[in-house]
N, C-alpha and C. Protein backbone atom coordinates (compact mmCIF):
# COMPACT_ATOMS: atom_id res chain seq x y z
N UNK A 1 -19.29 106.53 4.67
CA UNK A 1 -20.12 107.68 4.37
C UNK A 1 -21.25 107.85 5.37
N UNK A 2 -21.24 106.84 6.36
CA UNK A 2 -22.41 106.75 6.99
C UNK A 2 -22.36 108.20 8.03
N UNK A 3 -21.63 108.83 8.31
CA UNK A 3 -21.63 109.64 9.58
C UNK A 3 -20.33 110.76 8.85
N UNK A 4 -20.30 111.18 7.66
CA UNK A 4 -20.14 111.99 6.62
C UNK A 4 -20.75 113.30 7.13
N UNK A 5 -20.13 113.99 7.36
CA UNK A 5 -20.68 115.78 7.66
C UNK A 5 -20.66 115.87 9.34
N UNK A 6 -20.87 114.78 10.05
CA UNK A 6 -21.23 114.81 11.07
C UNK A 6 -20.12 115.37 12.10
N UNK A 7 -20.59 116.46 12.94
CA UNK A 7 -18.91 117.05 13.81
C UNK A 7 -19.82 116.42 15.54
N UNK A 8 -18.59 116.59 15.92
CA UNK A 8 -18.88 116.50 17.55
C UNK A 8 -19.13 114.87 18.02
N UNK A 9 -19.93 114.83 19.48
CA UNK A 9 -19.65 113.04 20.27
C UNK A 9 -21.23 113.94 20.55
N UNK A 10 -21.61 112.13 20.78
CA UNK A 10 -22.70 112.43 21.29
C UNK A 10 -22.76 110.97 22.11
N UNK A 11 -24.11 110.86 22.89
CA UNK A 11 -24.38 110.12 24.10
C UNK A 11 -24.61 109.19 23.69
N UNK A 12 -25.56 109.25 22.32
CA UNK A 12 -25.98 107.85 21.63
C UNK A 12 -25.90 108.13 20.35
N UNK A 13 -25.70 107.06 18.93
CA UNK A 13 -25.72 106.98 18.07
C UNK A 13 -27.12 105.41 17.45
N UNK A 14 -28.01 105.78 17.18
CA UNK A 14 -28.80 104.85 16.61
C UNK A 14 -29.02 104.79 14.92
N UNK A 15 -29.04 103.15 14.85
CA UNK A 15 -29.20 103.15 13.69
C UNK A 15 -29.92 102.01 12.89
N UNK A 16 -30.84 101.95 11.99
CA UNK A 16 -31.36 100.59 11.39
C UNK A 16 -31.13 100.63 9.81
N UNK A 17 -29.60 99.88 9.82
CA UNK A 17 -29.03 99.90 8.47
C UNK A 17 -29.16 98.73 7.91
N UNK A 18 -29.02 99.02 6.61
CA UNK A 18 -29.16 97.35 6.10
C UNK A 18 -28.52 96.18 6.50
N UNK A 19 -29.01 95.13 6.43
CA UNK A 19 -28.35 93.95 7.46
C UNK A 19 -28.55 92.70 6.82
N UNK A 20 -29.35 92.62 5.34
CA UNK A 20 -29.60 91.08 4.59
C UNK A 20 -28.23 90.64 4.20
N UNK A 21 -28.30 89.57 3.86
CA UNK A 21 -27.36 89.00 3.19
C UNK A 21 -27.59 89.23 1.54
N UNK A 22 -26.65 89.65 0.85
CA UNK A 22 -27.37 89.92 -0.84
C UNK A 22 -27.69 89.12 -1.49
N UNK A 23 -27.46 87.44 -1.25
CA UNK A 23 -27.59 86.37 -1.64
C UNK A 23 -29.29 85.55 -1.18
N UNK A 24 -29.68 86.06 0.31
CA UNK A 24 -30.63 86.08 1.12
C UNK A 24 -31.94 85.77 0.23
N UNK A 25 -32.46 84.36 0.59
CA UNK A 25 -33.54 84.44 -0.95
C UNK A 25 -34.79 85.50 -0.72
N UNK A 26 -34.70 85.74 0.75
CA UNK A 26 -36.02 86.57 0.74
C UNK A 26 -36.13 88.06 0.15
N UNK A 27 -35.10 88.13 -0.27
CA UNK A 27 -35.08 89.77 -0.82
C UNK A 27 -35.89 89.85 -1.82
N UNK A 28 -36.11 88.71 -2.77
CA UNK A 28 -37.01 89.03 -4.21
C UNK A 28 -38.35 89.75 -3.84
N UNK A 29 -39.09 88.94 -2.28
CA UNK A 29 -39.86 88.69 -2.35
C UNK A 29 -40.29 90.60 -1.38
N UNK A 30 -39.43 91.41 -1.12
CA UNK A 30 -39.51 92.22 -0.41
C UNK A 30 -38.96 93.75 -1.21
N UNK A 31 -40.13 94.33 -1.92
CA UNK A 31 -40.05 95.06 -3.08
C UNK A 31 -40.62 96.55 -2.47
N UNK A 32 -41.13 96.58 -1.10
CA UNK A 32 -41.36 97.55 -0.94
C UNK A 32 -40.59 98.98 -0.86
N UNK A 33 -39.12 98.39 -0.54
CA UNK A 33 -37.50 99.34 -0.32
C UNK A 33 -37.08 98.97 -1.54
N UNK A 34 -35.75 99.88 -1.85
CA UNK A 34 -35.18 99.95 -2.68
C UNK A 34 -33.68 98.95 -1.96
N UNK A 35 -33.56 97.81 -2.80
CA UNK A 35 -32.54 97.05 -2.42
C UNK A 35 -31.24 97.72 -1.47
N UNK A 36 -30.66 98.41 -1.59
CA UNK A 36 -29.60 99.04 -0.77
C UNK A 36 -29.93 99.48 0.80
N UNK A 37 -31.72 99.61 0.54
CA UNK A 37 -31.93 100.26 2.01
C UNK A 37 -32.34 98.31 2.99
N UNK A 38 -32.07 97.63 1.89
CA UNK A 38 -31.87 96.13 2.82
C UNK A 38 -31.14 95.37 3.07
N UNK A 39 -30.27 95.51 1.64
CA UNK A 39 -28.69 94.42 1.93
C UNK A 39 -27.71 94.75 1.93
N UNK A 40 -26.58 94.36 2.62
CA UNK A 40 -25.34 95.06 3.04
C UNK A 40 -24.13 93.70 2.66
N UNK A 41 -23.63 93.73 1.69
CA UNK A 41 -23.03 92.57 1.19
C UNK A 41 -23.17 91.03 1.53
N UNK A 42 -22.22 90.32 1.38
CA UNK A 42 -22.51 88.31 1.24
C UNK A 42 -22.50 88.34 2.80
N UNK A 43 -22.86 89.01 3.55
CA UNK A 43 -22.97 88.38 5.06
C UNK A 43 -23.98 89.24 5.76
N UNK A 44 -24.32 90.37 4.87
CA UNK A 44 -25.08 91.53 5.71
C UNK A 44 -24.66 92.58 6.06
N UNK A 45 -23.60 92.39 6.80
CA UNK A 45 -23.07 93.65 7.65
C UNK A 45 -21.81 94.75 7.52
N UNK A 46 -21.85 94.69 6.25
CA UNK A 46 -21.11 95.45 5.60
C UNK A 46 -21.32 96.77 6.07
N UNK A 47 -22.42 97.72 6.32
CA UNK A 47 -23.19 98.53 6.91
C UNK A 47 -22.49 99.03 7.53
N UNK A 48 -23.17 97.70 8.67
CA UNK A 48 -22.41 97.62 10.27
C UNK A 48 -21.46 98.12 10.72
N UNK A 49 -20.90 97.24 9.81
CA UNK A 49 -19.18 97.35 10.31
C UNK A 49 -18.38 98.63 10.18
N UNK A 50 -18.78 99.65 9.16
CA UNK A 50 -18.77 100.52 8.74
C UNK A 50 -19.16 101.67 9.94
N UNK A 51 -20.30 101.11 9.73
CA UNK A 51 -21.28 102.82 11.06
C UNK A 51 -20.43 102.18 12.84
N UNK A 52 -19.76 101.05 13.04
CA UNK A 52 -19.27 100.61 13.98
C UNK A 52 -17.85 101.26 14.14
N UNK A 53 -17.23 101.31 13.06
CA UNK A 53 -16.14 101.64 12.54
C UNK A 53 -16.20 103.33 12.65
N UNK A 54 -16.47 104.20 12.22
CA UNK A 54 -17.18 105.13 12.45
C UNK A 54 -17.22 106.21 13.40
N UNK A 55 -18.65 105.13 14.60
CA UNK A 55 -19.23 105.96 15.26
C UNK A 55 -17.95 106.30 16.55
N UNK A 56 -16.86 105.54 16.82
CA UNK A 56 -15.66 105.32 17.40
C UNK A 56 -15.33 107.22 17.64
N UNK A 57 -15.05 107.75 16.68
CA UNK A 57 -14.72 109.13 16.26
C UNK A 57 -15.95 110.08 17.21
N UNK A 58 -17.21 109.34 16.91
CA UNK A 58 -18.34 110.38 17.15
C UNK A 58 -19.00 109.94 18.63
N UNK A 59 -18.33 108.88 20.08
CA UNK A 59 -19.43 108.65 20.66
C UNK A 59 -18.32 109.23 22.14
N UNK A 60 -19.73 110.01 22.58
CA UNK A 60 -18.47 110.67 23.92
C UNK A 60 -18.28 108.97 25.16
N UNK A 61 -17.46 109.22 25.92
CA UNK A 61 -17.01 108.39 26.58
C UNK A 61 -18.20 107.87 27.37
N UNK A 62 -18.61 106.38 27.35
CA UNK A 62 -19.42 105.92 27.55
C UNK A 62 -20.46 105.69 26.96
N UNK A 63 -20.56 106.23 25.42
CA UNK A 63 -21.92 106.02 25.05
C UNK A 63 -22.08 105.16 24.28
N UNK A 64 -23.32 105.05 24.06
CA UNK A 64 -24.50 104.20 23.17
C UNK A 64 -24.29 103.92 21.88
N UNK A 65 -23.91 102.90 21.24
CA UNK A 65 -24.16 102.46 19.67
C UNK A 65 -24.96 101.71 19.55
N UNK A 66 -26.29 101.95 19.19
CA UNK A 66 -27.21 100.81 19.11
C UNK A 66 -27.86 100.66 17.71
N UNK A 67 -27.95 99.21 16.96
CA UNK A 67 -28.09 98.62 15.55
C UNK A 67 -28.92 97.67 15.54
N UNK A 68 -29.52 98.21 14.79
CA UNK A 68 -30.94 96.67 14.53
C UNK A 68 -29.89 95.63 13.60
N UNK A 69 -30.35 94.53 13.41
CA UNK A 69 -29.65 93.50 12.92
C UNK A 69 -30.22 92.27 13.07
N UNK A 70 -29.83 91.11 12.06
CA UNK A 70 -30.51 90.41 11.79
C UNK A 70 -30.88 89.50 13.35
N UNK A 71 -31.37 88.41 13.15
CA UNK A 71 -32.08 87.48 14.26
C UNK A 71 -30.80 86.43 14.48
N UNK A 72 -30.10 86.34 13.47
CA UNK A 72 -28.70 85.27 13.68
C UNK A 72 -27.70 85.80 13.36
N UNK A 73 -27.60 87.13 13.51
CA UNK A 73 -26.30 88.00 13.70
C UNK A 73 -25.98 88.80 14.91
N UNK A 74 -26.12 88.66 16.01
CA UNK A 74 -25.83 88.91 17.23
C UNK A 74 -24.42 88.79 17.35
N UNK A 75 -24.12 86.82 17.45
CA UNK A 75 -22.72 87.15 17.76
C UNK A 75 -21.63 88.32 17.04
N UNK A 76 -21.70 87.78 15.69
CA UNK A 76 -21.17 88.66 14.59
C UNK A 76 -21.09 90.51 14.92
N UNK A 77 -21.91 90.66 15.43
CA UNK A 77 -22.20 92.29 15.27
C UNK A 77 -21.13 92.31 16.78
């Protein structure tokens, strides 16, 4: 649903989607968002993988997918 309505390619696609782990103990402690806008299933990147999955359809040749993500999910992403 992430890129839902969206027509055409573009140069870049940015995005800062949820990326916790749902299990992640620090979530209790982080009440300012509404849970969904922080965790993205038992690994995080449920999101990800998704708007990665995705942006494939929407990015003209050569471009940009760029994702915030956690500090020990680099390789993964």
């Amino acid at each position: 649903h992430w890129m839902e309505g969206l027509d055409g390619t573009f140069d870049a696609i940015v995005s800062n989607p949820p990326y916790i782990a749902a299990a992640d103990p620090h979530l209790a402690s982080l009440t300012h968002e509404p849970l969904q806008a922080l965790a993205s299933g038992a690994d995080g990147l449920d999101d990800i993988r998704a708007i990665i999955a995705q942006a494939r359809a929407h990015l003209a040749p050569g471009g940009w997918l760029l994702l915030e993500h956690g500090w020990d999910q680099a390789d993964m992403v």
